[in-house]
PDB file of N, CA and C in Angstrom:
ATOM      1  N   UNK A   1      95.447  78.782 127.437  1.00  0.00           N
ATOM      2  CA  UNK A   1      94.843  78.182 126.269  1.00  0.00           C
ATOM      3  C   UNK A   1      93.811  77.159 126.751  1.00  0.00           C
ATOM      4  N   UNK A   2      92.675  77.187 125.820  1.00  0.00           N
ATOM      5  CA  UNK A   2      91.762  76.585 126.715  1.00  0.00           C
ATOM      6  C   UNK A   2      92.373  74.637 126.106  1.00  0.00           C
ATOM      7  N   UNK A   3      91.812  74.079 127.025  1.00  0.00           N
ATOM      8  CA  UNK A   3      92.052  72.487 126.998  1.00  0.00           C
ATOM      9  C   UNK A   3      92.002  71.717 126.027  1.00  0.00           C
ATOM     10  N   UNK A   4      90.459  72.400 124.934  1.00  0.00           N
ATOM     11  CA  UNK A   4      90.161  71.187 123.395  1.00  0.00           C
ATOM     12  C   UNK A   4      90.812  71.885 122.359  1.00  0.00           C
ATOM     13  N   UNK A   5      91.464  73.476 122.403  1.00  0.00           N
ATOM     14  CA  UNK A   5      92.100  73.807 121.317  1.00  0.00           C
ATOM     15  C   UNK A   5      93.256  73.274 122.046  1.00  0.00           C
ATOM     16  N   UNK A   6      94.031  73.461 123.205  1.00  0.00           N
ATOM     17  CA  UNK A   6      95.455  72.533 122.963  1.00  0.00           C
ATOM     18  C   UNK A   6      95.384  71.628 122.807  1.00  0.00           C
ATOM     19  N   UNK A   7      93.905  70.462 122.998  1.00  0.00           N
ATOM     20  CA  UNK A   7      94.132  69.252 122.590  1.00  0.00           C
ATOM     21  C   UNK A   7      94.713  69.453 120.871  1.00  0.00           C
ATOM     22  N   UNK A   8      93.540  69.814 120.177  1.00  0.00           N
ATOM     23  CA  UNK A   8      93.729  69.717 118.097  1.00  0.00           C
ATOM     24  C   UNK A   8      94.854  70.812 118.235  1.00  0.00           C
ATOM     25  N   UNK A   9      95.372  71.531 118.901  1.00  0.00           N
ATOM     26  CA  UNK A   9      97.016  71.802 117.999  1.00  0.00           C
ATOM     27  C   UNK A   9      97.774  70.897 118.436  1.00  0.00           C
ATOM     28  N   UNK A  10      97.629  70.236 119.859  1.00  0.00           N
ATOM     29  CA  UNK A  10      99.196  69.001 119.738  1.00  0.00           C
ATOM     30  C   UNK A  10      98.757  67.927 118.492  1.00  0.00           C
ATOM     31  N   UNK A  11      97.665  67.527 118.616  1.00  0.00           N
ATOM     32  CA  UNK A  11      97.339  66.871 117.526  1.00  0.00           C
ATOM     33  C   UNK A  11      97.904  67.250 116.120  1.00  0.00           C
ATOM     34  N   UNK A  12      97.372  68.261 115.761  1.00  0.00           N
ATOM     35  CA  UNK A  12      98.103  68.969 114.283  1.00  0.00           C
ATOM     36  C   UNK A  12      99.377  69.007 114.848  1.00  0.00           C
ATOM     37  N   UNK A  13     100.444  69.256 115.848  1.00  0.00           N
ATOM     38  CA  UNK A  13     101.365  68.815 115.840  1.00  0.00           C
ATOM     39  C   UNK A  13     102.145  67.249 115.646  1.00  0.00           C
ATOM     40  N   UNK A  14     101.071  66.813 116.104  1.00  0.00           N
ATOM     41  CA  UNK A  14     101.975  65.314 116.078  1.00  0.00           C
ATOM     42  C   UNK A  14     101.805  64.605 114.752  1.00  0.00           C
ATOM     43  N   UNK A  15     100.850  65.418 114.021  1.00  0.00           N
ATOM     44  CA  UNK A  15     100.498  64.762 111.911  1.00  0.00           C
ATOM     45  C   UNK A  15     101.832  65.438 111.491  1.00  0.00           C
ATOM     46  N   UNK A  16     102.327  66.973 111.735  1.00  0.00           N
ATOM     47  CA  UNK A  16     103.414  67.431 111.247  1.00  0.00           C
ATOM     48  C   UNK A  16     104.654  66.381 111.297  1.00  0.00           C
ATOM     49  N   UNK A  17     104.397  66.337 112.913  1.00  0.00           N
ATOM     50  CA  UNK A  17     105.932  65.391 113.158  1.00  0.00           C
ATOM     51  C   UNK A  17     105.849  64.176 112.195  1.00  0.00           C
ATOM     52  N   UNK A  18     104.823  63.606 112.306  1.00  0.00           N
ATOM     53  CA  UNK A  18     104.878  62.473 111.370  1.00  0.00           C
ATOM     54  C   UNK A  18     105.141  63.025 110.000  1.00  0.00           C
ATOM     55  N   UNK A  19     104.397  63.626 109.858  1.00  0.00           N
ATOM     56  CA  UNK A  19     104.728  64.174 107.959  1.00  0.00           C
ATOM     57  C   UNK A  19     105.764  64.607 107.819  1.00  0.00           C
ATOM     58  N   UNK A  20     106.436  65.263 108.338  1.00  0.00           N
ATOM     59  CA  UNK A  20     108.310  65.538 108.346  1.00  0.00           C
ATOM     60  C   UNK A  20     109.005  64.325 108.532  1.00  0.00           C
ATOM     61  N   UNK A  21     108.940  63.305 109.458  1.00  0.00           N
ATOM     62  CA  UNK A  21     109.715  62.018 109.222  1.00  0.00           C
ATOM     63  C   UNK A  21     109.593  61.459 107.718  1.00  0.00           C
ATOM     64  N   UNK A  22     108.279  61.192 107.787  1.00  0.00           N
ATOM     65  CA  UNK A  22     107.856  60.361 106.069  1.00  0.00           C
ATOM     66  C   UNK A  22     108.317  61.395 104.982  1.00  0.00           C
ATOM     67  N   UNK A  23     108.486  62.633 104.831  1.00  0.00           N
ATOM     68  CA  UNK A  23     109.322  63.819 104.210  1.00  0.00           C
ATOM     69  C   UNK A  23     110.979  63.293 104.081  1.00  0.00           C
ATOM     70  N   UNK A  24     111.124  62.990 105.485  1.00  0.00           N
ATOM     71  CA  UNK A  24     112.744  62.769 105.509  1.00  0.00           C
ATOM     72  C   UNK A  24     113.073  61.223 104.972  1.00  0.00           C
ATOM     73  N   UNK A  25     112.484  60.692 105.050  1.00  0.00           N
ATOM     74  CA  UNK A  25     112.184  58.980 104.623  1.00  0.00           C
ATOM     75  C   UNK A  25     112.554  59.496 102.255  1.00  0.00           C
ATOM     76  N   UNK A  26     111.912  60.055 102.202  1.00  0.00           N
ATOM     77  CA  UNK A  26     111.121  60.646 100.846  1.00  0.00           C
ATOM     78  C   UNK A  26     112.606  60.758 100.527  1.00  0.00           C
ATOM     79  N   UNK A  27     113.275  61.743 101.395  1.00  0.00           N
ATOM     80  CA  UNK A  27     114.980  62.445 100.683  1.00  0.00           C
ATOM     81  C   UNK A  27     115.524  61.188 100.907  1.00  0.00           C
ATOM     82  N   UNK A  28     115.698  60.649 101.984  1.00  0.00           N
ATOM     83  CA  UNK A  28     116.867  59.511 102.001  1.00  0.00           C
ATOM     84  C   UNK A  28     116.504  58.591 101.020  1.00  0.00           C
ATOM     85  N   UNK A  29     115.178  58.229 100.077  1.00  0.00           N
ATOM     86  CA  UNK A  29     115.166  57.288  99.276  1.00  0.00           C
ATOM     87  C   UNK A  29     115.426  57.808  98.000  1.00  0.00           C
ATOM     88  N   UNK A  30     115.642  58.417  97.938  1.00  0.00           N
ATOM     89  CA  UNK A  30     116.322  59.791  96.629  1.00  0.00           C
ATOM     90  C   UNK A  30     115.174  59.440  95.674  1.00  0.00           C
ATOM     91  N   UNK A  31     113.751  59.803  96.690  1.00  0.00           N
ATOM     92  CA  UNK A  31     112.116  59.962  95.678  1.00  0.00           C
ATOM     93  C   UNK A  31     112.166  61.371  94.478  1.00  0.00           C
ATOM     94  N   UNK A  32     111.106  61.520  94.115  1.00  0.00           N
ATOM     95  CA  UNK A  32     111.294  62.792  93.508  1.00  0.00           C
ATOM     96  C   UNK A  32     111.579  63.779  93.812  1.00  0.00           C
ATOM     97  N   UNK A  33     111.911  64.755  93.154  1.00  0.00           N
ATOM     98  CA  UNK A  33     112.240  65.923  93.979  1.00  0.00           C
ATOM     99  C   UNK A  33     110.818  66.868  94.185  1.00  0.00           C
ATOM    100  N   UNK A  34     110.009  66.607  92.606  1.00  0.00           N
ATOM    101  CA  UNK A  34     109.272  67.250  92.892  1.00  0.00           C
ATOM    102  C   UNK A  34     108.157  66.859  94.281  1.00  0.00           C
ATOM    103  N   UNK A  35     108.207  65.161  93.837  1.00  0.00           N
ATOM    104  CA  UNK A  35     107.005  65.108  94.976  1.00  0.00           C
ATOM    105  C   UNK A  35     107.005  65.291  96.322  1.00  0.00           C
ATOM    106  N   UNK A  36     108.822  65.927  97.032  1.00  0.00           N
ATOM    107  CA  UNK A  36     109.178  66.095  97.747  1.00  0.00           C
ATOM    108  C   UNK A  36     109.002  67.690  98.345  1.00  0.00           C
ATOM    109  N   UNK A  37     108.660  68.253  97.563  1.00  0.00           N
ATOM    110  CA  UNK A  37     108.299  69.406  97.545  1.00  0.00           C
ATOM    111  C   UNK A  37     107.007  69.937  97.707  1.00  0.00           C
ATOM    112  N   UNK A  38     106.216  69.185  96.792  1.00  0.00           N
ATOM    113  CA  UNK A  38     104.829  68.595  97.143  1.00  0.00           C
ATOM    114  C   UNK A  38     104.476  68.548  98.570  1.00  0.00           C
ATOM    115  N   UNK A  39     105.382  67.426  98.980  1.00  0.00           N
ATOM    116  CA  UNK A  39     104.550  67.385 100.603  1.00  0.00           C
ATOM    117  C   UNK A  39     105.707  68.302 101.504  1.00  0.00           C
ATOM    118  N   UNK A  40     106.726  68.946 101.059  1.00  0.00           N
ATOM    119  CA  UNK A  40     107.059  70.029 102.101  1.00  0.00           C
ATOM    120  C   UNK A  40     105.561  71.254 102.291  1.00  0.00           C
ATOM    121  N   UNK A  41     105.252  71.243 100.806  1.00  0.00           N
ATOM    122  CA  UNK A  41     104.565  72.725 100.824  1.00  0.00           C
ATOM    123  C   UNK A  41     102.982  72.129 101.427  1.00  0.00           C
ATOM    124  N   UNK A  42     102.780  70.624 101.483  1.00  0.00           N
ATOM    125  CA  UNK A  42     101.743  70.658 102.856  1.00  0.00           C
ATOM    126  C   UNK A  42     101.817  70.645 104.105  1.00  0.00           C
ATOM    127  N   UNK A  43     103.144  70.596 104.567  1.00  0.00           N
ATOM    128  CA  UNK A  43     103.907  70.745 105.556  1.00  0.00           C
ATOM    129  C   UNK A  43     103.356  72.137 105.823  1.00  0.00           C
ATOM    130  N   UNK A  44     103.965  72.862 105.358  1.00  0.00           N
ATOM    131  CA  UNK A  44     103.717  74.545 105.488  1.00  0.00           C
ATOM    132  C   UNK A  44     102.525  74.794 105.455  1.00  0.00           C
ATOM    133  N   UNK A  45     101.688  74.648 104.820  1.00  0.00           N
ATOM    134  CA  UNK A  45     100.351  74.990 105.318  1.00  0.00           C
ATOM    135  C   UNK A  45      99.330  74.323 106.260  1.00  0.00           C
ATOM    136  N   UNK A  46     100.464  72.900 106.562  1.00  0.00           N
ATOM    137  CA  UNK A  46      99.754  72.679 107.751  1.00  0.00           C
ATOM    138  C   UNK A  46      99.950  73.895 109.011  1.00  0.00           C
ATOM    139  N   UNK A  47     101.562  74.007 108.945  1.00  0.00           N
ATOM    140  CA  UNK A  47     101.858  74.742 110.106  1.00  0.00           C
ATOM    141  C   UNK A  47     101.073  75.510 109.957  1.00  0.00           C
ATOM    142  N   UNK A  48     101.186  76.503 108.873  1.00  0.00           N
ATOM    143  CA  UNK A  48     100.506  77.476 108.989  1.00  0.00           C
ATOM    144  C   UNK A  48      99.157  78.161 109.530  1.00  0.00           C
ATOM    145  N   UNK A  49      98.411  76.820 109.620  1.00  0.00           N
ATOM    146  CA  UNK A  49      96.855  76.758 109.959  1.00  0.00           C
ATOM    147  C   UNK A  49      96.716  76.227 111.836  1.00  0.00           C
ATOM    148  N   UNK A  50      98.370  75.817 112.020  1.00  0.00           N
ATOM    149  CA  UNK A  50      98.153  75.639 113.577  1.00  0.00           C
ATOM    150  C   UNK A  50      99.042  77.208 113.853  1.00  0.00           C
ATOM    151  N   UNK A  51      99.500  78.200 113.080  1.00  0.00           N
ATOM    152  CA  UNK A  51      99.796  79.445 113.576  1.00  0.00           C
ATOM    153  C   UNK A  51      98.531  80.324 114.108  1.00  0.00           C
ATOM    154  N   UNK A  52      97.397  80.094 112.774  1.00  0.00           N
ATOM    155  CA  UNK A  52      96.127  80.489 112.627  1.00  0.00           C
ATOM    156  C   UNK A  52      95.460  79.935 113.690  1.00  0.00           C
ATOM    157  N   UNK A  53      95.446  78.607 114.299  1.00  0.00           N
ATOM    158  CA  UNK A  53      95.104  78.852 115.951  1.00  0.00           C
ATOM    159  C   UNK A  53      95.301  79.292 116.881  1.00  0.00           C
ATOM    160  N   UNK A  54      96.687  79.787 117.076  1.00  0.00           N
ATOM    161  CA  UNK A  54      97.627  79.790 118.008  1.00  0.00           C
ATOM    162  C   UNK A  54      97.431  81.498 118.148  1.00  0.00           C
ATOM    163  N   UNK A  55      96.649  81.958 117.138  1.00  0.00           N
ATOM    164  CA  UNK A  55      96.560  83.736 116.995  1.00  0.00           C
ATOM    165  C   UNK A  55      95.451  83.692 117.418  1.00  0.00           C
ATOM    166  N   UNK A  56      94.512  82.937 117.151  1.00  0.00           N
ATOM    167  CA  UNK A  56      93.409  83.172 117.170  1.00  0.00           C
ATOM    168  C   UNK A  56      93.032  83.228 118.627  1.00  0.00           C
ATOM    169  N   UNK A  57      93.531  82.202 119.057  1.00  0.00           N
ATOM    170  CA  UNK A  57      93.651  81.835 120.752  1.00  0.00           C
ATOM    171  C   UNK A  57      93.820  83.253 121.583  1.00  0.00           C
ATOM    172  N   UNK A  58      95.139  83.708 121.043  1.00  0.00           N
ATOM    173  CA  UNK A  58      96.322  84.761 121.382  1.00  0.00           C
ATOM    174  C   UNK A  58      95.276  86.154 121.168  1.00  0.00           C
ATOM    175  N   UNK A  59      94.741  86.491 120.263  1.00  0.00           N
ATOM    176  CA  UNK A  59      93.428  87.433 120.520  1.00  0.00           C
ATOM    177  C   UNK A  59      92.327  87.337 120.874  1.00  0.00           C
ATOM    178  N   UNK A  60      91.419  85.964 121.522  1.00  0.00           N
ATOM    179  CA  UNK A  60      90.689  85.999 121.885  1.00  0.00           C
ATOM    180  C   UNK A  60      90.968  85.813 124.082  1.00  0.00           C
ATOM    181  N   UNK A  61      92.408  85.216 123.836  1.00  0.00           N
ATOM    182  CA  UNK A  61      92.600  85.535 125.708  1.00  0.00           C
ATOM    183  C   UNK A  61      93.397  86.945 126.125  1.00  0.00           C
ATOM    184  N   UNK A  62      94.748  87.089 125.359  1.00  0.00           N
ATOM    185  CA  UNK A  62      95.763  88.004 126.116  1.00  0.00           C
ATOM    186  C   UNK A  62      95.796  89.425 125.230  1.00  0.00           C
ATOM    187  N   UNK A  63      95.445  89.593 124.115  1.00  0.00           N
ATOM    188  CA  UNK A  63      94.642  90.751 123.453  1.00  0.00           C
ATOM    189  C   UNK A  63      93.496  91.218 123.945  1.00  0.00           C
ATOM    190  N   UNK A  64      92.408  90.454 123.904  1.00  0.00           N
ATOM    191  CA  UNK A  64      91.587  90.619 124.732  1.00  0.00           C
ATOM    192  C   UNK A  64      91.181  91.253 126.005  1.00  0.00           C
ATOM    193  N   UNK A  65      91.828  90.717 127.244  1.00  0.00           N
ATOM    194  CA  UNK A  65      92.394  90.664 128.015  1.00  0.00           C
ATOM    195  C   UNK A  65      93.191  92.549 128.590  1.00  0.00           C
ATOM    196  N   UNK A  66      94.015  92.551 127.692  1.00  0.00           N
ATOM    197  CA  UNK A  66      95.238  93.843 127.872  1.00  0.00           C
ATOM    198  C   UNK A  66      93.709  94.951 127.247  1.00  0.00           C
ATOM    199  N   UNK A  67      92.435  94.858 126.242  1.00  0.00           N
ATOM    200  CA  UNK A  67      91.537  95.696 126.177  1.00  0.00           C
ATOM    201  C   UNK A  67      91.056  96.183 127.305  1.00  0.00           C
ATOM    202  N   UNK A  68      90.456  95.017 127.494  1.00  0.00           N
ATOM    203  CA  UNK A  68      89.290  94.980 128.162  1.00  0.00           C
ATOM    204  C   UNK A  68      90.299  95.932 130.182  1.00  0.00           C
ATOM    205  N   UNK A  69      91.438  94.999 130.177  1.00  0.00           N
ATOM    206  CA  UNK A  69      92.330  95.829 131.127  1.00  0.00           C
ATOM    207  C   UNK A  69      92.276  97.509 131.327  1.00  0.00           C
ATOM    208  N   UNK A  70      92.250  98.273 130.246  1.00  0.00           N
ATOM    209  CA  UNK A  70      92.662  99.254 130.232  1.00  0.00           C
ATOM    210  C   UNK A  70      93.873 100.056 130.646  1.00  0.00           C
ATOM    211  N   UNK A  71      94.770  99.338 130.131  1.00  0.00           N
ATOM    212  CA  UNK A  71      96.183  99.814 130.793  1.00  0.00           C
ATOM    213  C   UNK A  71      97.029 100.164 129.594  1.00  0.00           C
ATOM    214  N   UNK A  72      96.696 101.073 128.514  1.00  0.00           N
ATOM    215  CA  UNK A  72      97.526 102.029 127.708  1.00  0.00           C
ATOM    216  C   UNK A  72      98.673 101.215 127.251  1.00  0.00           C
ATOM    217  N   UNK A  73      99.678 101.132 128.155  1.00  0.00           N
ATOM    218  CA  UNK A  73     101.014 100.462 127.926  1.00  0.00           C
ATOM    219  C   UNK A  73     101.059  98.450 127.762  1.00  0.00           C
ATOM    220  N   UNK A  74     100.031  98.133 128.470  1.00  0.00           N
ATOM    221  CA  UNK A  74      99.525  96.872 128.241  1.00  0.00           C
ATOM    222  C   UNK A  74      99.045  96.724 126.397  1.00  0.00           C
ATOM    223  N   UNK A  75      97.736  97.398 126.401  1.00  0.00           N
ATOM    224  CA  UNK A  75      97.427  97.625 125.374  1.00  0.00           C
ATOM    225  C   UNK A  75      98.829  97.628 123.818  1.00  0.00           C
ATOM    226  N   UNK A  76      98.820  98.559 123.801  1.00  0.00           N
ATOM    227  CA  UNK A  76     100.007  99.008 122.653  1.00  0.00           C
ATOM    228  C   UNK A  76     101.087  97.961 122.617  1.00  0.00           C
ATOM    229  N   UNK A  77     101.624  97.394 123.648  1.00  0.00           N
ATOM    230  CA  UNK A  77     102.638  96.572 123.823  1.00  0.00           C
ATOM    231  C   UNK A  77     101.935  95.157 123.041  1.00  0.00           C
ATOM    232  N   UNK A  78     100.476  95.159 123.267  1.00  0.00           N
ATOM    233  CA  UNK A  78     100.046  93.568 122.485  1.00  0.00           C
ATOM    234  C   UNK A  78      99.738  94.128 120.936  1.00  0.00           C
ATOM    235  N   UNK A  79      99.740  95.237 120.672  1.00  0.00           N
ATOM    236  CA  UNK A  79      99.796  95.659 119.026  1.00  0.00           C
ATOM    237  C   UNK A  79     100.585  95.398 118.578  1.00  0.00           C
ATOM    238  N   UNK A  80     101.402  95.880 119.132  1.00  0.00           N
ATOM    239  CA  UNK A  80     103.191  96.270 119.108  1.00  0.00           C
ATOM    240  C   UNK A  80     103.707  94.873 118.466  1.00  0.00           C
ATOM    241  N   UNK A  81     103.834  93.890 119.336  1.00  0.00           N
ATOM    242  CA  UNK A  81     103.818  92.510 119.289  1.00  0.00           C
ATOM    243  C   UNK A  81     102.982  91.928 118.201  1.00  0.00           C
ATOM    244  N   UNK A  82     101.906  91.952 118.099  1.00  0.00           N
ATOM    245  CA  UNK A  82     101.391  91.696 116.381  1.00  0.00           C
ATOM    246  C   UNK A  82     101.491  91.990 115.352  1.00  0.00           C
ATOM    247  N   UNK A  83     102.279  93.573 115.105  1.00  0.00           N
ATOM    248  CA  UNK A  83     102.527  94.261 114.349  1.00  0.00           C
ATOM    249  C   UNK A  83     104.061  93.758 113.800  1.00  0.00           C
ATOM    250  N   UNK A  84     104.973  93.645 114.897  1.00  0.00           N
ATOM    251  CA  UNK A  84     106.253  92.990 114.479  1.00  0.00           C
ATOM    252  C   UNK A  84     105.756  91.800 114.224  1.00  0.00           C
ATOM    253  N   UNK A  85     105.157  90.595 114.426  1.00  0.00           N
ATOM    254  CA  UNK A  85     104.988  89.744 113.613  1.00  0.00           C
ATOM    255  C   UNK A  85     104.843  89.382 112.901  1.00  0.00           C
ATOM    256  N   UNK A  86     103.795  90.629 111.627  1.00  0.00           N
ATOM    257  CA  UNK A  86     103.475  90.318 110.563  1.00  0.00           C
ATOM    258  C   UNK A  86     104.429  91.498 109.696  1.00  0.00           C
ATOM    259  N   UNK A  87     105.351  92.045 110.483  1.00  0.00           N
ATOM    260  CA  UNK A  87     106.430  92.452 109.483  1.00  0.00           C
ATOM    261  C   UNK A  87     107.776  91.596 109.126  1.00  0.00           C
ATOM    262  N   UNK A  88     107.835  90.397 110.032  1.00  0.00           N
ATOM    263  CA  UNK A  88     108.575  89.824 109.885  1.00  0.00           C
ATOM    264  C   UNK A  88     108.164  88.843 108.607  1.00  0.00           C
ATOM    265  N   UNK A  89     107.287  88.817 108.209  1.00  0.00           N
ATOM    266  CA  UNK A  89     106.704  87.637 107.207  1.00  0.00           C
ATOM    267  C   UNK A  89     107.203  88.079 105.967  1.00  0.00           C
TER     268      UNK A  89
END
């Protein structure tokens, strides 16, 4: 992974971590429920948008990569692997 995208995903990691503490702060003060929900579901689309790097990365080095290789079983095996991922969703 190159160096300035792992820099901004630990980053977007470390706003999550914080936003899940202040989340957990939210339940223990028995806040709303809704507004608790509220910031779970920006929670989730934060993650979600550091998944959307983390793929993006993931096909532009080791997808890439297993192409440009030409090795059949390389190849298919990194489909393979993307394909179960987005059946798991």
């Amino acid at each position: 992974m190159k160096k300035f995208l792992k820099k901004k995903i630990l980053n977007r990691m470390n706003y999550l971590i914080g936003h899940l503490k202040g989340v957990k702060k939210m339940i223990e003060n028995d806040e709303y429920c809704v507004d608790i929900i509220f910031q779970n579901e920006a929670v989730i689309s934060a993650l979600k948008k550091v998944n959307e790097m983390v793929l993006e990365n993931h096909l532009n080095t080791c997808v890439t990569q297993a192409i440009k290789n030409k090795s059949e079983k390389e190849r298919k095996k990194k489909i393979k692997e993307l394909l179960d991922l987005f059946k798991n969703k």
